[in-house]
PDB file of N, CA and C in Angstrom:
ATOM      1  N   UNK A   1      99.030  93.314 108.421  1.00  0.00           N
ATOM      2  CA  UNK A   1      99.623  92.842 107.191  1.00  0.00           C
ATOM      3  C   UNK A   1     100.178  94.043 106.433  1.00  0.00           C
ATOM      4  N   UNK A   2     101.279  93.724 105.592  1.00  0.00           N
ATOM      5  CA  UNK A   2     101.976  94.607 104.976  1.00  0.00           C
ATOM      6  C   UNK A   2     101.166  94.748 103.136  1.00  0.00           C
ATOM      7  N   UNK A   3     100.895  96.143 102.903  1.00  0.00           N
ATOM      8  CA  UNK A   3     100.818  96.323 101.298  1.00  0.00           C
ATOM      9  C   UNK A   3     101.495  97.122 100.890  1.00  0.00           C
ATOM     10  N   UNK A   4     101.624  97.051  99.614  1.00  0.00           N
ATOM     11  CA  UNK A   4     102.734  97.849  98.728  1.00  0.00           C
ATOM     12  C   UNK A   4     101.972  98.118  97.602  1.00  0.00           C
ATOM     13  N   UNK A   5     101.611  99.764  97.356  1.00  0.00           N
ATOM     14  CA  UNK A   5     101.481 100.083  95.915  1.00  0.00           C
ATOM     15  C   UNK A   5     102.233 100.221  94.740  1.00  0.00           C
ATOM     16  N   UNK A   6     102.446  99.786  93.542  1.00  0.00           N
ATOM     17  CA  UNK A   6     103.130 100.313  92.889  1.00  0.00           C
ATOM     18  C   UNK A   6     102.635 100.581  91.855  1.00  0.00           C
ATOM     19  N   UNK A   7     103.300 101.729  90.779  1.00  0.00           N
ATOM     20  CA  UNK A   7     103.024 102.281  89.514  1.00  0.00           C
ATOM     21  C   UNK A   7     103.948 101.930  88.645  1.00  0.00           C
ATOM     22  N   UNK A   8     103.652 101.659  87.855  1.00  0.00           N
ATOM     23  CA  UNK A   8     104.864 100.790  86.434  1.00  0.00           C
ATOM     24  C   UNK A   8     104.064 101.865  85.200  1.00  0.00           C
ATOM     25  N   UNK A   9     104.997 102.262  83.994  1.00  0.00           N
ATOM     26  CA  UNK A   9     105.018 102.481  82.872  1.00  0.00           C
ATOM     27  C   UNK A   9     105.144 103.893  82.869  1.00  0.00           C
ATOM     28  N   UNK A  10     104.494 104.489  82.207  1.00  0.00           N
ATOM     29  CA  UNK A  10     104.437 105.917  81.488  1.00  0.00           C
ATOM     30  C   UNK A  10     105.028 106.312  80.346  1.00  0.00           C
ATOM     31  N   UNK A  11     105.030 107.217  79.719  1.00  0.00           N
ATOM     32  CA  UNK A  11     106.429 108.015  78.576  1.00  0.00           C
ATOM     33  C   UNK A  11     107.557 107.397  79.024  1.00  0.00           C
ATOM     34  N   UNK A  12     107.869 107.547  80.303  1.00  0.00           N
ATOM     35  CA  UNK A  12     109.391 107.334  80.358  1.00  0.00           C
ATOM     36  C   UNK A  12     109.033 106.492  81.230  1.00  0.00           C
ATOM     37  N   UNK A  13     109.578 104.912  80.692  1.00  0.00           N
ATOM     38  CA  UNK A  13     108.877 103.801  82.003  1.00  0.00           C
ATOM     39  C   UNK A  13     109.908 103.895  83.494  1.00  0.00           C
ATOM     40  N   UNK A  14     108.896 104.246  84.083  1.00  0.00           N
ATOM     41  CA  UNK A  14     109.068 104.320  85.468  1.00  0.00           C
ATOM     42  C   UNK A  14     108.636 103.743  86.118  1.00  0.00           C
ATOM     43  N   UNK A  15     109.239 103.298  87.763  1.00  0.00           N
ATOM     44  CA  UNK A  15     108.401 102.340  88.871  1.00  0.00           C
ATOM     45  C   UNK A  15     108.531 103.162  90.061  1.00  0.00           C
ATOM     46  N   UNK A  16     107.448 103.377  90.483  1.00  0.00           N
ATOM     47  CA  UNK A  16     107.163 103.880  91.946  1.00  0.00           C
ATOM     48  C   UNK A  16     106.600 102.895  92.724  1.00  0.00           C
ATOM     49  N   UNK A  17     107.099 102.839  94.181  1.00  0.00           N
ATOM     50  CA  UNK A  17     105.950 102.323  94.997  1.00  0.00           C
ATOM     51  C   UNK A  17     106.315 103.111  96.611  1.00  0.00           C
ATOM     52  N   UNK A  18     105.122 102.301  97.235  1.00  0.00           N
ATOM     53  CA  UNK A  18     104.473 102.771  98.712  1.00  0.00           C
ATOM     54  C   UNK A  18     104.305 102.135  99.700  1.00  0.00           C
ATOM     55  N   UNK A  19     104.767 101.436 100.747  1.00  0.00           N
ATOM     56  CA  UNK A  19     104.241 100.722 101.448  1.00  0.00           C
ATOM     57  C   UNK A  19     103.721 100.898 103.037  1.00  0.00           C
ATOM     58  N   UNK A  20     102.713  99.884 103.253  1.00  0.00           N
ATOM     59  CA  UNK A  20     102.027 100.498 104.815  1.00  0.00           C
ATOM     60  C   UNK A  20     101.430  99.403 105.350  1.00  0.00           C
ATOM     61  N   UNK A  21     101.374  99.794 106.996  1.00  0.00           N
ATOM     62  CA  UNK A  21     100.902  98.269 107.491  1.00  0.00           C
ATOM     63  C   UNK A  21      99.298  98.185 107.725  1.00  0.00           C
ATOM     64  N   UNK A  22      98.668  97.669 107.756  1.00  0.00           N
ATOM     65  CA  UNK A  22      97.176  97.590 107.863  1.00  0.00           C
ATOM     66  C   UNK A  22      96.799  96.512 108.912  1.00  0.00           C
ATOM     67  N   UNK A  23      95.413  96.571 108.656  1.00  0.00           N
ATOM     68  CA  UNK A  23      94.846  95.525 110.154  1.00  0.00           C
ATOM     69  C   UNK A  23      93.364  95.091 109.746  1.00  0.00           C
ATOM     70  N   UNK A  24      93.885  94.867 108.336  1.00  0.00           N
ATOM     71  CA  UNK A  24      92.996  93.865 107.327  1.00  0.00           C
ATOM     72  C   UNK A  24      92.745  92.645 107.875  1.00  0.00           C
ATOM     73  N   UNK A  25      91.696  91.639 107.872  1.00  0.00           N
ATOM     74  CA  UNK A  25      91.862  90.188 108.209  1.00  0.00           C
ATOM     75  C   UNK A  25      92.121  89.708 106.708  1.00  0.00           C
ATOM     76  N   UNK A  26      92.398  88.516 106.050  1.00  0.00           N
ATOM     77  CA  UNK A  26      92.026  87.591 105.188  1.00  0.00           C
ATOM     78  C   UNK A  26      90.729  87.770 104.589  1.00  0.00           C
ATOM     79  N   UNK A  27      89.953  87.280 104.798  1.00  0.00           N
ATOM     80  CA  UNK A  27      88.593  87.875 103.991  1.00  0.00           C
ATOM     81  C   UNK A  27      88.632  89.633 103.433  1.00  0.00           C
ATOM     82  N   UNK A  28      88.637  90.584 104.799  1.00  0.00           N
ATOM     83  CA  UNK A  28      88.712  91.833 103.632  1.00  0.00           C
ATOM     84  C   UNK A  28      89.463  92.119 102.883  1.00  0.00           C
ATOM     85  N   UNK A  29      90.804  91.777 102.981  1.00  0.00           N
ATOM     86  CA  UNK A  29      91.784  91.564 101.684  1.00  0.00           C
ATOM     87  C   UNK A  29      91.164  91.170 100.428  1.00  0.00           C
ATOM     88  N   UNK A  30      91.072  90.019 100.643  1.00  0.00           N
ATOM     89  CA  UNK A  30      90.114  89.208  99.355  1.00  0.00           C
ATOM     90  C   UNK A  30      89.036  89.902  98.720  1.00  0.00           C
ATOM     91  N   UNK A  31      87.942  90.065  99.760  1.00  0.00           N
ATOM     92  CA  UNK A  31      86.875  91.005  99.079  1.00  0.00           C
ATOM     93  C   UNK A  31      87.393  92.403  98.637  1.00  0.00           C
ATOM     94  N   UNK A  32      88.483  93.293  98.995  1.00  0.00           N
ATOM     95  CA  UNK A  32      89.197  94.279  97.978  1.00  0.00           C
ATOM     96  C   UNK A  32      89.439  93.893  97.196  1.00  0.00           C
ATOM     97  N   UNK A  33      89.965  93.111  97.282  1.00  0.00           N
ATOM     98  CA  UNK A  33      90.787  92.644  95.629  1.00  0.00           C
ATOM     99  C   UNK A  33      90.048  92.295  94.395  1.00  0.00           C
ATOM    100  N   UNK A  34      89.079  91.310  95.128  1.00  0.00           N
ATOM    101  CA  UNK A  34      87.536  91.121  94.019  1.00  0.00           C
ATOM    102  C   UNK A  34      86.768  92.002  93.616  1.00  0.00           C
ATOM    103  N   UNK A  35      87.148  93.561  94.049  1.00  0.00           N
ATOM    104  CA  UNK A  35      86.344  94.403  94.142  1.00  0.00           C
ATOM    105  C   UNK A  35      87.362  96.192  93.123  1.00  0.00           C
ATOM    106  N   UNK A  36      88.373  95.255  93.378  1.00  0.00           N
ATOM    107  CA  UNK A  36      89.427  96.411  92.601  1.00  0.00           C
ATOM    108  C   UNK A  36      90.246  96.002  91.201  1.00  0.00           C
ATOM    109  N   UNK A  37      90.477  94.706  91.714  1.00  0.00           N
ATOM    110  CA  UNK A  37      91.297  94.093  90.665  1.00  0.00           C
ATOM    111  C   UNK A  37      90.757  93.900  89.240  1.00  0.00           C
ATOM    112  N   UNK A  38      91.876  93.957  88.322  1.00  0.00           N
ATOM    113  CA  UNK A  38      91.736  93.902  87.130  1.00  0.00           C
ATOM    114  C   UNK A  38      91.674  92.742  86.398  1.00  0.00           C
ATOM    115  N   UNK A  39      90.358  92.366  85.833  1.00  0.00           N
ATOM    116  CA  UNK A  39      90.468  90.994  85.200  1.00  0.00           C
ATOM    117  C   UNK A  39      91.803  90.238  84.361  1.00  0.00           C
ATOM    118  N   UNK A  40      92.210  91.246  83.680  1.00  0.00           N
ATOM    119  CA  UNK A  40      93.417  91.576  82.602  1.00  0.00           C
ATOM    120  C   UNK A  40      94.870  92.229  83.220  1.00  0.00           C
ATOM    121  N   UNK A  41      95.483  91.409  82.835  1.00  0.00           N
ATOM    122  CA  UNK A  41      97.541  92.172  83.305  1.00  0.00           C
ATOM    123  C   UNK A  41      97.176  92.903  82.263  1.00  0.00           C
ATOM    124  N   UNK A  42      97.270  92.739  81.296  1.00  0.00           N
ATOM    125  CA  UNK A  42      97.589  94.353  80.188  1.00  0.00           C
ATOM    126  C   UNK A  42      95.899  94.572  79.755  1.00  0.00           C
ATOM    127  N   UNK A  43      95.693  95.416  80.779  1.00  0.00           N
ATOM    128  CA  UNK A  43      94.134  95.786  80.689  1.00  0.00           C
ATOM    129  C   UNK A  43      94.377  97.112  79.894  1.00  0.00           C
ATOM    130  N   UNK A  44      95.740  97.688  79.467  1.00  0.00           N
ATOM    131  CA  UNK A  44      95.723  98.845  78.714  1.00  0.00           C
ATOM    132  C   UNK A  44      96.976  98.637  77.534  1.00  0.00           C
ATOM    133  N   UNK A  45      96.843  98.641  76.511  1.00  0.00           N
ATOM    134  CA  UNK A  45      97.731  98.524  75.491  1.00  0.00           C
ATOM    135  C   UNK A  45      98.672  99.416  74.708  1.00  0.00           C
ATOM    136  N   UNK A  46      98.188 100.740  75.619  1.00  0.00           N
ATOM    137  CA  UNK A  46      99.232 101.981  74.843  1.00  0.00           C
ATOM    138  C   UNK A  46     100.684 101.769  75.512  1.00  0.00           C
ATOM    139  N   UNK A  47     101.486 101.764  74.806  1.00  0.00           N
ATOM    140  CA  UNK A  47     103.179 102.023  75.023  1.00  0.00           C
ATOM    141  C   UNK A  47     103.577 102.634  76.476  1.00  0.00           C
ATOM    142  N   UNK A  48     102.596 103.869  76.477  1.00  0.00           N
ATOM    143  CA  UNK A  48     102.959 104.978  77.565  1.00  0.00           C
ATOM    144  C   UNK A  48     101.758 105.071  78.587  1.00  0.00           C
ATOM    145  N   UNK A  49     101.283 104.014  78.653  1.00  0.00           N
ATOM    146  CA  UNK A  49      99.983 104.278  79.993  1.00  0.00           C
ATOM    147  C   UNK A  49     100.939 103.949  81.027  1.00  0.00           C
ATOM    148  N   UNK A  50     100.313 103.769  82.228  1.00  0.00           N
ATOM    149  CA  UNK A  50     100.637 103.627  83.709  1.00  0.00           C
ATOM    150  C   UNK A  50      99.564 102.459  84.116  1.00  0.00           C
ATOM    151  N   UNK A  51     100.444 101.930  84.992  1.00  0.00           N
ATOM    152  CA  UNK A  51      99.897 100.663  85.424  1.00  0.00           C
ATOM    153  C   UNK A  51      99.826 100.591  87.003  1.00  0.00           C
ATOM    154  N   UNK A  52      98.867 100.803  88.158  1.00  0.00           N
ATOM    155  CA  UNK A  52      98.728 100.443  89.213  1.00  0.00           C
ATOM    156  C   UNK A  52      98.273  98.468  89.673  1.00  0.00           C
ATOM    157  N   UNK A  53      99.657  98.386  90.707  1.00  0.00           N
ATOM    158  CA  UNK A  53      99.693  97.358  91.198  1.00  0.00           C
ATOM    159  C   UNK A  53      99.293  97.366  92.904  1.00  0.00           C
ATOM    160  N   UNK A  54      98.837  96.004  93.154  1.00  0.00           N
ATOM    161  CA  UNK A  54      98.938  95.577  95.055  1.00  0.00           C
ATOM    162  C   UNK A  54      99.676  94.693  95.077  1.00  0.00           C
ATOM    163  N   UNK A  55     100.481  94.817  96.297  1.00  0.00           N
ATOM    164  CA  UNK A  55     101.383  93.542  96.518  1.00  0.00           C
ATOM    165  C   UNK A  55     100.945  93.595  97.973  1.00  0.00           C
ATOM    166  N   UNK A  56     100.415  92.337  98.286  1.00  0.00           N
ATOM    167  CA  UNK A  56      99.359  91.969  99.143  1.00  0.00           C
ATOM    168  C   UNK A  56      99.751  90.300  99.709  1.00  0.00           C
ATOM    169  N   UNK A  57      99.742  90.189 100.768  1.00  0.00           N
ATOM    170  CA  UNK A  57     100.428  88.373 101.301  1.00  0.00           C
ATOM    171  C   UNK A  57     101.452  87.783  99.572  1.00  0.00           C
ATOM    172  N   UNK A  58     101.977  88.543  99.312  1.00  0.00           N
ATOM    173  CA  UNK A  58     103.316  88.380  98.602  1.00  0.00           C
ATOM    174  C   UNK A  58     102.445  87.806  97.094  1.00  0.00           C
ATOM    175  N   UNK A  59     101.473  88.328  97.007  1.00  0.00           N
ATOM    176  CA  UNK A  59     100.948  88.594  95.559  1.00  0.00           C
ATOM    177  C   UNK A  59     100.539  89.771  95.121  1.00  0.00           C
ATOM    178  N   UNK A  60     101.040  89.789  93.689  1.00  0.00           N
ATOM    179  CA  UNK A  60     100.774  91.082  93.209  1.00  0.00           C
ATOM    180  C   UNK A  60      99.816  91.281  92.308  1.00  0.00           C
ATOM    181  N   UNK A  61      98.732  91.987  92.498  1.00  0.00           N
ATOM    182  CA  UNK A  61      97.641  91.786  91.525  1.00  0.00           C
ATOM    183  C   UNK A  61      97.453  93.171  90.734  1.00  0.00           C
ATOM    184  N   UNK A  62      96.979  93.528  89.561  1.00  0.00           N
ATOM    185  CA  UNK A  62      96.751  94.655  88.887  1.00  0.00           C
ATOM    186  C   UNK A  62      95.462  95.536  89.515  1.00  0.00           C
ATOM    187  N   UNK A  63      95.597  96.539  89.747  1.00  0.00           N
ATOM    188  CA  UNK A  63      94.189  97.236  90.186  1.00  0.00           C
ATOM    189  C   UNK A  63      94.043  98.464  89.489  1.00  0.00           C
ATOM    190  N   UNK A  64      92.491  99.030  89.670  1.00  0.00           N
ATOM    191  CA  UNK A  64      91.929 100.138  89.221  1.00  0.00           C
ATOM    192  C   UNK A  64      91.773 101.009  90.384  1.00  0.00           C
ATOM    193  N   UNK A  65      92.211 102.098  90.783  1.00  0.00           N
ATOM    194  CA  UNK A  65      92.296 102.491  91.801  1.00  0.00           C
ATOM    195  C   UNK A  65      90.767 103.437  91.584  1.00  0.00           C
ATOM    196  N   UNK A  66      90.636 103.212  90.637  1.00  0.00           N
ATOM    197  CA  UNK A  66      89.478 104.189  90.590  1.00  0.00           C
ATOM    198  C   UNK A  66      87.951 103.552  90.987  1.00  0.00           C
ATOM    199  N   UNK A  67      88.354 101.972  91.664  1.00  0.00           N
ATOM    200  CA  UNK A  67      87.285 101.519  91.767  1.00  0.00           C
ATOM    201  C   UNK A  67      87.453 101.292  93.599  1.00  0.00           C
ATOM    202  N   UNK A  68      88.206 102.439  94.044  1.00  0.00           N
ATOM    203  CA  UNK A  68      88.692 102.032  95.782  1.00  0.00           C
ATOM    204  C   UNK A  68      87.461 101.762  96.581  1.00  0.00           C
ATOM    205  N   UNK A  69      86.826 100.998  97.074  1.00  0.00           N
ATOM    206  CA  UNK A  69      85.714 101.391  98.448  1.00  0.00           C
ATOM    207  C   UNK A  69      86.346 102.360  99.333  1.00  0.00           C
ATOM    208  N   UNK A  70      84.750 103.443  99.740  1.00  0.00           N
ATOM    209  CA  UNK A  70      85.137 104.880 100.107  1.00  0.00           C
ATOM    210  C   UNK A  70      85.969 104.144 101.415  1.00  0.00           C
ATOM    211  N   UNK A  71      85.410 102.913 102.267  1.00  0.00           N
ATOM    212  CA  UNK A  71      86.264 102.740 103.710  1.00  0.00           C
ATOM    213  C   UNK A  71      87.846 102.674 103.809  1.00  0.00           C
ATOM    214  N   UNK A  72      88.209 102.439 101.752  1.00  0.00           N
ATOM    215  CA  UNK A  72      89.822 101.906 101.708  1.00  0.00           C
ATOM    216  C   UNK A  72      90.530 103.290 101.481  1.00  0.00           C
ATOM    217  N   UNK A  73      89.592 104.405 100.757  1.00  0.00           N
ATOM    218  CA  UNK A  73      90.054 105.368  99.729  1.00  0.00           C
ATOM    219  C   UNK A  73      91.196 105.905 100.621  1.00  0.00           C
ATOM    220  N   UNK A  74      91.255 106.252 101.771  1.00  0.00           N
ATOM    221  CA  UNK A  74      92.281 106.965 102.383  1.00  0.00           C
ATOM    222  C   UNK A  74      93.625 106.383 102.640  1.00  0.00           C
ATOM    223  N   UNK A  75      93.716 104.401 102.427  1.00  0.00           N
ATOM    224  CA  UNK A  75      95.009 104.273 102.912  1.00  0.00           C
ATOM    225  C   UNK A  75      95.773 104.370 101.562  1.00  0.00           C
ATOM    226  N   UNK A  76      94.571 104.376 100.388  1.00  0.00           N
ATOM    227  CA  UNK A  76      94.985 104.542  98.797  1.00  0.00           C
ATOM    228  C   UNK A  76      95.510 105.375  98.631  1.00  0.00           C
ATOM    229  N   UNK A  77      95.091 106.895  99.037  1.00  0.00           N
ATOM    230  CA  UNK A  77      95.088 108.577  98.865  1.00  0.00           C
ATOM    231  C   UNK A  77      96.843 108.272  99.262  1.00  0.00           C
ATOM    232  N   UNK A  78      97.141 108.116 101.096  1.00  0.00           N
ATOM    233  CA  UNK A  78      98.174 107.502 101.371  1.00  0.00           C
ATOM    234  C   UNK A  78      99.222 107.474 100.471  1.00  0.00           C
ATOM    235  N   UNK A  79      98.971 106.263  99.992  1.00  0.00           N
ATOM    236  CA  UNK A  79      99.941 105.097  99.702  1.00  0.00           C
ATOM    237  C   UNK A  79     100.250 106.382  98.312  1.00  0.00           C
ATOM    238  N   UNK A  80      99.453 106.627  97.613  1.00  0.00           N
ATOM    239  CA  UNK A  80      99.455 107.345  96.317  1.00  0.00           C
ATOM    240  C   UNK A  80     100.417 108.519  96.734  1.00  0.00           C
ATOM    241  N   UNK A  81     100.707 109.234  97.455  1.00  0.00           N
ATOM    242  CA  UNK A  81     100.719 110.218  97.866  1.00  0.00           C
ATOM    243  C   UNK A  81     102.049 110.178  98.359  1.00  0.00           C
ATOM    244  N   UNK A  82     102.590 108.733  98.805  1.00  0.00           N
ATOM    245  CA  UNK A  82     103.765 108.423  99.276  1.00  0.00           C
ATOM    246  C   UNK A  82     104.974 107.831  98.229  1.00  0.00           C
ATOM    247  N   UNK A  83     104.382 107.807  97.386  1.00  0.00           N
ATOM    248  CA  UNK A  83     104.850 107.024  95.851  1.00  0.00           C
ATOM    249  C   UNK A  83     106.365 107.613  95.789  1.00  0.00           C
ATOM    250  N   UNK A  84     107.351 106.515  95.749  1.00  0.00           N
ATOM    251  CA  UNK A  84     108.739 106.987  95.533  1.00  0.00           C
ATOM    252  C   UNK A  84     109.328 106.515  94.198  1.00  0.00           C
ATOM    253  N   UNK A  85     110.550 106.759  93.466  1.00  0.00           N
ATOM    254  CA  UNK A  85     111.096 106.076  93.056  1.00  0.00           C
ATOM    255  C   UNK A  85     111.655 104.784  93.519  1.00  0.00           C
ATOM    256  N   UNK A  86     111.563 104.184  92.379  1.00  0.00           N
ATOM    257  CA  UNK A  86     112.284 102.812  92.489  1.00  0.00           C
ATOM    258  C   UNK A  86     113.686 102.821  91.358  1.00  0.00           C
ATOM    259  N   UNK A  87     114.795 101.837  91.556  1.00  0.00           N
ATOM    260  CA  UNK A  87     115.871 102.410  90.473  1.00  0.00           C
ATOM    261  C   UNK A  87     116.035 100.395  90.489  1.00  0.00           C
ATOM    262  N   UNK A  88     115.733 100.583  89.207  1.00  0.00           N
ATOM    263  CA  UNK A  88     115.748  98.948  88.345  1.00  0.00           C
ATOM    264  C   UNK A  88     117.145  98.893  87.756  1.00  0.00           C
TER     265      UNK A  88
END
């Protein structure tokens, strides 16, 4: 299955993203997501924060990357690491 990271906002709102193929089933998808995701879309209210997204079986959910399981942390590191512009 295909995921896509992306980063939205900052000072100067910007969009980055990353994408990569994996060999996730259905269930561990799910249990990441229950396990990363953010209860809240605007879980941060300053003007100029940054916002990490998953786009995952063609949903996009808000995440905390800071909550990765150590088994995921590396396709995160990855994906983070691969972060491009996007032009809106």
């Amino acid at each position: 299955m295909k995921i896509k990271l992306q980063r939205v906002g900052g000072f100067v709102p910007v969009m980055k993203e990353a994408e990569t193929e994996v060999d996730w089933t259905n269930d561990e998808a799910k249990k990441l997501l229950d396990s990363i995701g953010l209860k809240e879309k605007n879980a941060t209210k300053s003007r100029d924060a940054t916002g990490h997204f998953l786009e995952i079986r063609g949903e996009v959910v808000p995440v905390d990357l800071k909550k990765i399981p150590l088994k995921y942390k590396a396709i995160f590191e990855g994906l983070e690491a691969d972060l491009k512009f996007v032009k809106t």
